[in-house]
C-alpha atoms as a PDB file:
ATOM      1  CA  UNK A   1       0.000   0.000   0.000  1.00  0.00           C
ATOM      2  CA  UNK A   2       1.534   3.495  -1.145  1.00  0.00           C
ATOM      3  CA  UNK A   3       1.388   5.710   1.523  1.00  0.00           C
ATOM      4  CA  UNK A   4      -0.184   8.882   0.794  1.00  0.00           C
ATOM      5  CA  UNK A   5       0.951  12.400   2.187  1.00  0.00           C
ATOM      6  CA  UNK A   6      -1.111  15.740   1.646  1.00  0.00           C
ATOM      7  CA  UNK A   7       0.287  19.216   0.937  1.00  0.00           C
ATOM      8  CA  UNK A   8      -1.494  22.278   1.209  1.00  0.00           C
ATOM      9  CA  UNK A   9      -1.438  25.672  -0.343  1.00  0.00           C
ATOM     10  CA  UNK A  10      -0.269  27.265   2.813  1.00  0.00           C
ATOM     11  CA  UNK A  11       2.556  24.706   3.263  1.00  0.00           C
ATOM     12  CA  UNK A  12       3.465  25.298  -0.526  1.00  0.00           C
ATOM     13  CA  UNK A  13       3.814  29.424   0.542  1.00  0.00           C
ATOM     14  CA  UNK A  14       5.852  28.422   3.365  1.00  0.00           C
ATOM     15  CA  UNK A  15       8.589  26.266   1.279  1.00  0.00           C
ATOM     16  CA  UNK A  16       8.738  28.886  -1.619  1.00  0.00           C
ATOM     17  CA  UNK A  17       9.133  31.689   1.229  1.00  0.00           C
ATOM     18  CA  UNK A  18      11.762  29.744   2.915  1.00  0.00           C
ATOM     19  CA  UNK A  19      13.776  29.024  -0.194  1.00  0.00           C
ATOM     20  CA  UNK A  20      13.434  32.358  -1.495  1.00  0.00           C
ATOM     21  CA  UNK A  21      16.817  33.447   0.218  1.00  0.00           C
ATOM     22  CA  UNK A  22      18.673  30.833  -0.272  1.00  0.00           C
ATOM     23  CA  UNK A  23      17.410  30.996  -4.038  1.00  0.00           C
ATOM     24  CA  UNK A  24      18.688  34.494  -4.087  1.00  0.00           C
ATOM     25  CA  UNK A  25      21.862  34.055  -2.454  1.00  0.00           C
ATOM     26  CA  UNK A  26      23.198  31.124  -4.864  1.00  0.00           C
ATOM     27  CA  UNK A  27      21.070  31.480  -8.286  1.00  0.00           C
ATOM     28  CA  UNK A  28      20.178  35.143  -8.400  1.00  0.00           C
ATOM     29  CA  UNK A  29      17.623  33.641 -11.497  1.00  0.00           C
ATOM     30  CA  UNK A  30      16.145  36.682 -14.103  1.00  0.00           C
ATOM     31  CA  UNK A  31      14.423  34.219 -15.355  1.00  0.00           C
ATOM     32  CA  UNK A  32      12.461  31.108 -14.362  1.00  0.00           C
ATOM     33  CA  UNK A  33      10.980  27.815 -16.548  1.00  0.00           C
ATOM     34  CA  UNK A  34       7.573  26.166 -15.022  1.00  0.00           C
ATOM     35  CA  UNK A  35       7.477  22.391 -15.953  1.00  0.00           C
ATOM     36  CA  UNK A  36       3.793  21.947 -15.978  1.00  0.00           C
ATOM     37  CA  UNK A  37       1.231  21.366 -14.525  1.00  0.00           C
ATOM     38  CA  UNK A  38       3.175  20.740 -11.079  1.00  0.00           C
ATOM     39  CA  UNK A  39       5.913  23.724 -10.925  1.00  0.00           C
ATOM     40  CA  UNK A  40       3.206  26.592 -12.603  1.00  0.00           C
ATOM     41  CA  UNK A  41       1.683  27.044  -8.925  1.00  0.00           C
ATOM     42  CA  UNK A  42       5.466  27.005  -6.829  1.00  0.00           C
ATOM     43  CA  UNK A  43       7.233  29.651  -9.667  1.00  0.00           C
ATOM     44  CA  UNK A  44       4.225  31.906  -9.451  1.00  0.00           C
ATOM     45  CA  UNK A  45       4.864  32.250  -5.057  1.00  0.00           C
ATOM     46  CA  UNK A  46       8.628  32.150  -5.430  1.00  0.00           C
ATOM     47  CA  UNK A  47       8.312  35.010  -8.138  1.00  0.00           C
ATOM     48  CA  UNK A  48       6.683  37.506  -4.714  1.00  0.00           C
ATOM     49  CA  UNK A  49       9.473  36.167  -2.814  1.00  0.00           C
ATOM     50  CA  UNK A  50      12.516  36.707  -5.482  1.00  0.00           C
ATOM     51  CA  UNK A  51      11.320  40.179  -6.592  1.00  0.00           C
ATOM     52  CA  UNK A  52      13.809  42.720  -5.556  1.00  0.00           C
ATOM     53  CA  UNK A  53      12.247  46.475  -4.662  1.00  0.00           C
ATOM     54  CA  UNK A  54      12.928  48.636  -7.761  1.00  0.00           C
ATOM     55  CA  UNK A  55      13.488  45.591 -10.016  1.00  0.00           C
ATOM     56  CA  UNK A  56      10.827  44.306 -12.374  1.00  0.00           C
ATOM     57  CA  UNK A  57       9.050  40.933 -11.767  1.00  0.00           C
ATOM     58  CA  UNK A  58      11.445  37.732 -12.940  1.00  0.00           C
ATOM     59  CA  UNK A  59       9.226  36.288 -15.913  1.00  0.00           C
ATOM     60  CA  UNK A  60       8.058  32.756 -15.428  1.00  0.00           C
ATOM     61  CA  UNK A  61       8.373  30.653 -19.026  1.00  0.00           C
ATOM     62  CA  UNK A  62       6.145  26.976 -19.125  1.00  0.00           C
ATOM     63  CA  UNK A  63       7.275  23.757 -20.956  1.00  0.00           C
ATOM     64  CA  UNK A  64       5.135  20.750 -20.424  1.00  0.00           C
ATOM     65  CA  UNK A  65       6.575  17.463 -20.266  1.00  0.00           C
ATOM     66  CA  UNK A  66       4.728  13.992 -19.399  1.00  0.00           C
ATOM     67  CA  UNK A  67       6.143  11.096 -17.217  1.00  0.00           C
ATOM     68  CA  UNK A  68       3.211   9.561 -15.678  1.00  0.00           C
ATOM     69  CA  UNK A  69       1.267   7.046 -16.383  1.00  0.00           C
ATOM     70  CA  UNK A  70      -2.513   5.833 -14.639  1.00  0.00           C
ATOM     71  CA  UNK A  71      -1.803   2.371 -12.799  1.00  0.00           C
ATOM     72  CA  UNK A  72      -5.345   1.807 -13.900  1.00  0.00           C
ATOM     73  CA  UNK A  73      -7.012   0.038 -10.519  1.00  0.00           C
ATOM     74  CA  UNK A  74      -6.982   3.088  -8.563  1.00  0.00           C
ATOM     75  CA  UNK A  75      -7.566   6.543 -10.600  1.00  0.00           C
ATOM     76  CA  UNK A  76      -5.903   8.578  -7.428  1.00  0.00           C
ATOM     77  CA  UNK A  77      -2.493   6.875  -7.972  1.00  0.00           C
ATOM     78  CA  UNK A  78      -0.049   7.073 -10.662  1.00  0.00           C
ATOM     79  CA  UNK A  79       3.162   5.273 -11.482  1.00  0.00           C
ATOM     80  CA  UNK A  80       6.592   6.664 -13.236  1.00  0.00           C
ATOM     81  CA  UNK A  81       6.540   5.940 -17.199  1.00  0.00           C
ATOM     82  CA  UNK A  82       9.637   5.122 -18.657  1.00  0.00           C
ATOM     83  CA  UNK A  83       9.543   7.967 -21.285  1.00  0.00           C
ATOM     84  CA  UNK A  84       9.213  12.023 -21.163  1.00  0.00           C
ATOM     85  CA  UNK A  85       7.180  13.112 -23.763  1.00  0.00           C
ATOM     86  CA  UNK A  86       7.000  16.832 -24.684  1.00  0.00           C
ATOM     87  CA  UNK A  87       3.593  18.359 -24.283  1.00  0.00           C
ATOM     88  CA  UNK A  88       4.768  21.896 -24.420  1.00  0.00           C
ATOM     89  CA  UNK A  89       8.210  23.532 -25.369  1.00  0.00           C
ATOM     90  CA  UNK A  90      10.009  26.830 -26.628  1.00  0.00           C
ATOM     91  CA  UNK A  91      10.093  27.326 -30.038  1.00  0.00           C
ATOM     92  CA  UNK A  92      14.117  27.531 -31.018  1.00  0.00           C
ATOM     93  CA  UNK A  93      13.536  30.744 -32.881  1.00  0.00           C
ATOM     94  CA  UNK A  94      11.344  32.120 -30.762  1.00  0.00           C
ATOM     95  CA  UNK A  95      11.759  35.520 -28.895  1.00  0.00           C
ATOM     96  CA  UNK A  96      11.409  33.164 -25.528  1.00  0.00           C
ATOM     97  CA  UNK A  97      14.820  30.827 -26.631  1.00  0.00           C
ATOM     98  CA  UNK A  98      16.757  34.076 -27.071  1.00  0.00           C
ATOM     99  CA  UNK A  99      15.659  35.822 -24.260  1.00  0.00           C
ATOM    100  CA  UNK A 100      17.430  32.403 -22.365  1.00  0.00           C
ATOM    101  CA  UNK A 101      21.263  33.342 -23.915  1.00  0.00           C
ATOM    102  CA  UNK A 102      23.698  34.400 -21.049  1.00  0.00           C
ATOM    103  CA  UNK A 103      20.332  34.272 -18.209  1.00  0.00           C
ATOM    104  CA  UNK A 104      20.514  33.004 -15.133  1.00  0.00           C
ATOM    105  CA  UNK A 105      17.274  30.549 -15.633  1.00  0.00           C
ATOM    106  CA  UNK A 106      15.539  28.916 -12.252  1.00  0.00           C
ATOM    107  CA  UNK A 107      13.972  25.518 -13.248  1.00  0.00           C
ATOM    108  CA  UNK A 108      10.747  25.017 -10.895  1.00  0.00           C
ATOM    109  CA  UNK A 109       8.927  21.745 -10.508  1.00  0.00           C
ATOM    110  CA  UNK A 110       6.626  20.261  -7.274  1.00  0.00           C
ATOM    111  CA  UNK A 111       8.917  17.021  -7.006  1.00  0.00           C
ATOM    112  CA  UNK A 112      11.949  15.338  -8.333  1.00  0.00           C
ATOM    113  CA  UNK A 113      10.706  11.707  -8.008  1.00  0.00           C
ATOM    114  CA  UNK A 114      12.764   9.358 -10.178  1.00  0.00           C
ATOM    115  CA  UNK A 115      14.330  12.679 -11.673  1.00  0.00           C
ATOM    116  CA  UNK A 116      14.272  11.948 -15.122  1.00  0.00           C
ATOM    117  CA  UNK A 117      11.893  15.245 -15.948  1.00  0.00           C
ATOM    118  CA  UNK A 118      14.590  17.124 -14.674  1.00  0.00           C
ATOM    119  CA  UNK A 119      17.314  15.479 -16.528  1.00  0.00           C
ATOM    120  CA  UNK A 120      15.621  15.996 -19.860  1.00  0.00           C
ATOM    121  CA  UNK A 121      14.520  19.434 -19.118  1.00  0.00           C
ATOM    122  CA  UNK A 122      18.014  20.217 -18.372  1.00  0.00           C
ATOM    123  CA  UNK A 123      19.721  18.308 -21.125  1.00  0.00           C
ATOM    124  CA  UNK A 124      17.151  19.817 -23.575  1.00  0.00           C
ATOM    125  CA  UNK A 125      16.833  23.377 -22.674  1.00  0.00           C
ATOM    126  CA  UNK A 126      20.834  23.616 -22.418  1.00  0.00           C
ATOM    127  CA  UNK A 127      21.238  21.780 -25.916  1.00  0.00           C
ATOM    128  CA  UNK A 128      18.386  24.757 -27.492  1.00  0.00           C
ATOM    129  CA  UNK A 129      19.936  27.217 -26.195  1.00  0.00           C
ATOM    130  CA  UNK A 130      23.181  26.231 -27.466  1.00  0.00           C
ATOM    131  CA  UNK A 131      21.867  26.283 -30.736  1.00  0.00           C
ATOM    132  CA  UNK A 132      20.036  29.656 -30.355  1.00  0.00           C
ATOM    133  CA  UNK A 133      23.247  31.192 -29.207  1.00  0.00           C
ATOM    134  CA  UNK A 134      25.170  29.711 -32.284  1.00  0.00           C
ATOM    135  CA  UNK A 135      22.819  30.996 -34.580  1.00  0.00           C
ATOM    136  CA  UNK A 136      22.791  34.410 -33.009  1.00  0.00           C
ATOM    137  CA  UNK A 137      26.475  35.083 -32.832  1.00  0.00           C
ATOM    138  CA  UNK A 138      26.369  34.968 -28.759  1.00  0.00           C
ATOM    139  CA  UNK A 139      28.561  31.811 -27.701  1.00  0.00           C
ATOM    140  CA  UNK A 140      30.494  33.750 -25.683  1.00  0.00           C
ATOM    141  CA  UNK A 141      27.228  34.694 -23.460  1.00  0.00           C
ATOM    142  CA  UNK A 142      26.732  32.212 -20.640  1.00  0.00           C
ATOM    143  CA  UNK A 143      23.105  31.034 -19.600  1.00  0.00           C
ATOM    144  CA  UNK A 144      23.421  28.916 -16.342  1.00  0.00           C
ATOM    145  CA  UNK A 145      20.790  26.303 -15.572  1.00  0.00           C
ATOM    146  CA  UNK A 146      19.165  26.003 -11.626  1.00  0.00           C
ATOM    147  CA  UNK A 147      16.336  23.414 -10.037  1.00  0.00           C
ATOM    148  CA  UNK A 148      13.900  24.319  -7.481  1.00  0.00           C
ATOM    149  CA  UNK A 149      11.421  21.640  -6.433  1.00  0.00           C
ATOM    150  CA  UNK A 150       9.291  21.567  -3.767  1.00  0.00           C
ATOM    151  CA  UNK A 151       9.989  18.119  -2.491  1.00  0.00           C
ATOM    152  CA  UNK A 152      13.463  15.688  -3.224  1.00  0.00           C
ATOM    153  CA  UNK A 153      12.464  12.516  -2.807  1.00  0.00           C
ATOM    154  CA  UNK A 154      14.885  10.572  -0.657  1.00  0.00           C
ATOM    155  CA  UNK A 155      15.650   7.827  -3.431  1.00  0.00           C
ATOM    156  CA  UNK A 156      17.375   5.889  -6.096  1.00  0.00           C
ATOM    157  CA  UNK A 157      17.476   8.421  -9.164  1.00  0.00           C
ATOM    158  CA  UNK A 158      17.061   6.919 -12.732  1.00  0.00           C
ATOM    159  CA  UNK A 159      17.761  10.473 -14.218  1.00  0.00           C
ATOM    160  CA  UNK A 160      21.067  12.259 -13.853  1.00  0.00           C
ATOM    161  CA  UNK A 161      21.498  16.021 -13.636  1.00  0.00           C
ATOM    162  CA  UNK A 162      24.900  17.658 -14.893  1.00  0.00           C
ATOM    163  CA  UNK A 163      28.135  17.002 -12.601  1.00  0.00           C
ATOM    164  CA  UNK A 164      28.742  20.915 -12.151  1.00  0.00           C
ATOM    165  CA  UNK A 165      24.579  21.985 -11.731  1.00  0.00           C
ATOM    166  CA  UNK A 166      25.123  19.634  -8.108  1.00  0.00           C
ATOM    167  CA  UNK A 167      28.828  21.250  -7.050  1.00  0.00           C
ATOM    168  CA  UNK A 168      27.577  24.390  -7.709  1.00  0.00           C
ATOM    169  CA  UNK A 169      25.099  24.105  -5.460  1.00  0.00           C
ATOM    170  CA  UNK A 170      22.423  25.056  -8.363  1.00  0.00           C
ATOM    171  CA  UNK A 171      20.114  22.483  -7.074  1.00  0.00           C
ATOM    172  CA  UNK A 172      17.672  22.735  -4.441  1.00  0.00           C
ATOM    173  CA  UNK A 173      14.954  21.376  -2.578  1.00  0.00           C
ATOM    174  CA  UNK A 174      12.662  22.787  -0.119  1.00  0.00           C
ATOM    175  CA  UNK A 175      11.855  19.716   1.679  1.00  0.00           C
ATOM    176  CA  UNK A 176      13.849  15.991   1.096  1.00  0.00           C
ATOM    177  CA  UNK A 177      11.060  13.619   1.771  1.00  0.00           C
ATOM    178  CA  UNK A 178      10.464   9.845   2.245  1.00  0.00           C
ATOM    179  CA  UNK A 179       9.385   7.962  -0.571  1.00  0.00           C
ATOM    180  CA  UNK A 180       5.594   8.618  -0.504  1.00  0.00           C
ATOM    181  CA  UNK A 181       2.901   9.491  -3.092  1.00  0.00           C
ATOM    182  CA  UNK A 182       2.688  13.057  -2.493  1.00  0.00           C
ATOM    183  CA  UNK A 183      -0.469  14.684  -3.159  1.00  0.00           C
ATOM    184  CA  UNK A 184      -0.314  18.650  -4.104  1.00  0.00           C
ATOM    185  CA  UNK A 185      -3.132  20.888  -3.612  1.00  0.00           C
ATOM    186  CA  UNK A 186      -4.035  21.750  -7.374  1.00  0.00           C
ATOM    187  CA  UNK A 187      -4.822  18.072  -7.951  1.00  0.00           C
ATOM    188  CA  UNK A 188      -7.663  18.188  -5.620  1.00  0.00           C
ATOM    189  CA  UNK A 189     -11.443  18.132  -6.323  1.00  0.00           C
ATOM    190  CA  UNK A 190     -12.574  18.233  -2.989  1.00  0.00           C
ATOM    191  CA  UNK A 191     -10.182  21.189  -1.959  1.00  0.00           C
ATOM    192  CA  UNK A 192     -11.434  20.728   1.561  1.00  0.00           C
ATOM    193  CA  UNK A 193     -11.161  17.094   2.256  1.00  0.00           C
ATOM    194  CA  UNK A 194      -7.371  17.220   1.053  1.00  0.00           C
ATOM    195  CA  UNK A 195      -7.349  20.146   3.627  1.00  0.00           C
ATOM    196  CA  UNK A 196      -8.991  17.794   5.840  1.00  0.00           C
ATOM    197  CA  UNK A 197      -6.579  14.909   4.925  1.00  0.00           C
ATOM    198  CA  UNK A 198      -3.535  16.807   5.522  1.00  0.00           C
ATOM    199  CA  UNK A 199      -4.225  18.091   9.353  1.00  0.00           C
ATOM    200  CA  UNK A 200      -3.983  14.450   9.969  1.00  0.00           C
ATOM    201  CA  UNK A 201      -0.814  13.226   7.519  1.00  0.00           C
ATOM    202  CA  UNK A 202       1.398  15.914   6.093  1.00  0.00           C
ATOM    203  CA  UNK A 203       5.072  15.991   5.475  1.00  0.00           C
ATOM    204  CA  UNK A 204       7.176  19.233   7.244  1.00  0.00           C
END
């Protein structure tokens, strides 16, 4: 039986706010890439908490990528698939994929799980931008790549994420968690029984 945790908004608020900081201090991001549907809700609270007074709001980008599949017996539970498919994604000529050369860019997602998402967001994103940068005559510009999830889950990765992202400290996780099915507010249809749920079972 796959233990089940619940998260609420409020709890959500409270990891973006305490990350914030730290977020600052080590990524400074000007810009920041959603992986929907689960990191659209965290990069919209962590944008409040990043904005500097006098500076304009960091923009928040969206790709959509798809790892999970239903088990089938039990709608409320899902399994890892084997492969990411690309629901949503930059166009490589695109204002958006130039506006990435020499950024600082915040990649936001609710969990890393098995972490393969994050390894092809990563891998992808730096491998467009690459090309965008060739094709525009701006090599020499830098654009460093940073994760923010919500919740690490504590482990055996399948997915790998770039040697110098984890030295650098460019990764980080508000909470590192057991390995439970987490359930996130914006999944719910009965917003006040998963309230309900999580007084009695939530993860700090």
């Amino acid at each position: 039986m796959v233990q089940k945790v619940y998260i609420t908004y409020n709890q959500v608020h409270t990891m973006c706010q305490d990350a914030a900081p730290r977020i600052l201090n080590t990524f400074t991001p000007s810009l920041m890439i959603a992986i929907g549907g689960g990191g659209y809700v965290p990069a919209r609270i962590l944008r409040s908490f990043l904005k500097k007074p006098g500076n304009p709001n960091i923009p928040i980008q969206a790709i959509g990528l798809s790892l999970y599949e239903s088990l089938g017996t039990d709608s409320q539970v899902e399994k890892p698939g084997t492969k990411v498919t690309r629901t949503q994604w930059l166009d490589l000529g695109s204002l958006e994929m130039a506006n990435l050369i020499g950024k600082s860019v915040l990649i936001v997602d609710e969990v890393d799980d098995t972490r393969t998402t994050l390894e092809y967001a990563v891998k992808e994103l730096e491998k467009d931008v690459a090309t965008a940068a060739r094709e525009a005559g701006r090599e020499a510009e830098e654009t460093k790549f940073s994760i923010f999830v919500l919740h690490n889950k504590d482990k055996q990765k399948k997915g790998q994420l770039p040697k110098n992202m984890v030295e650098d400290g460019r990764y980080l996780a508000a909470r590192t968690v057991p390995d439970v099915w987490i359930n996130y507010p914006w999944e719910a249809t009965d917003i006040q029984e998963h309230d309900k749920m999580a007084q009695q079972q939530t993860i700090e």
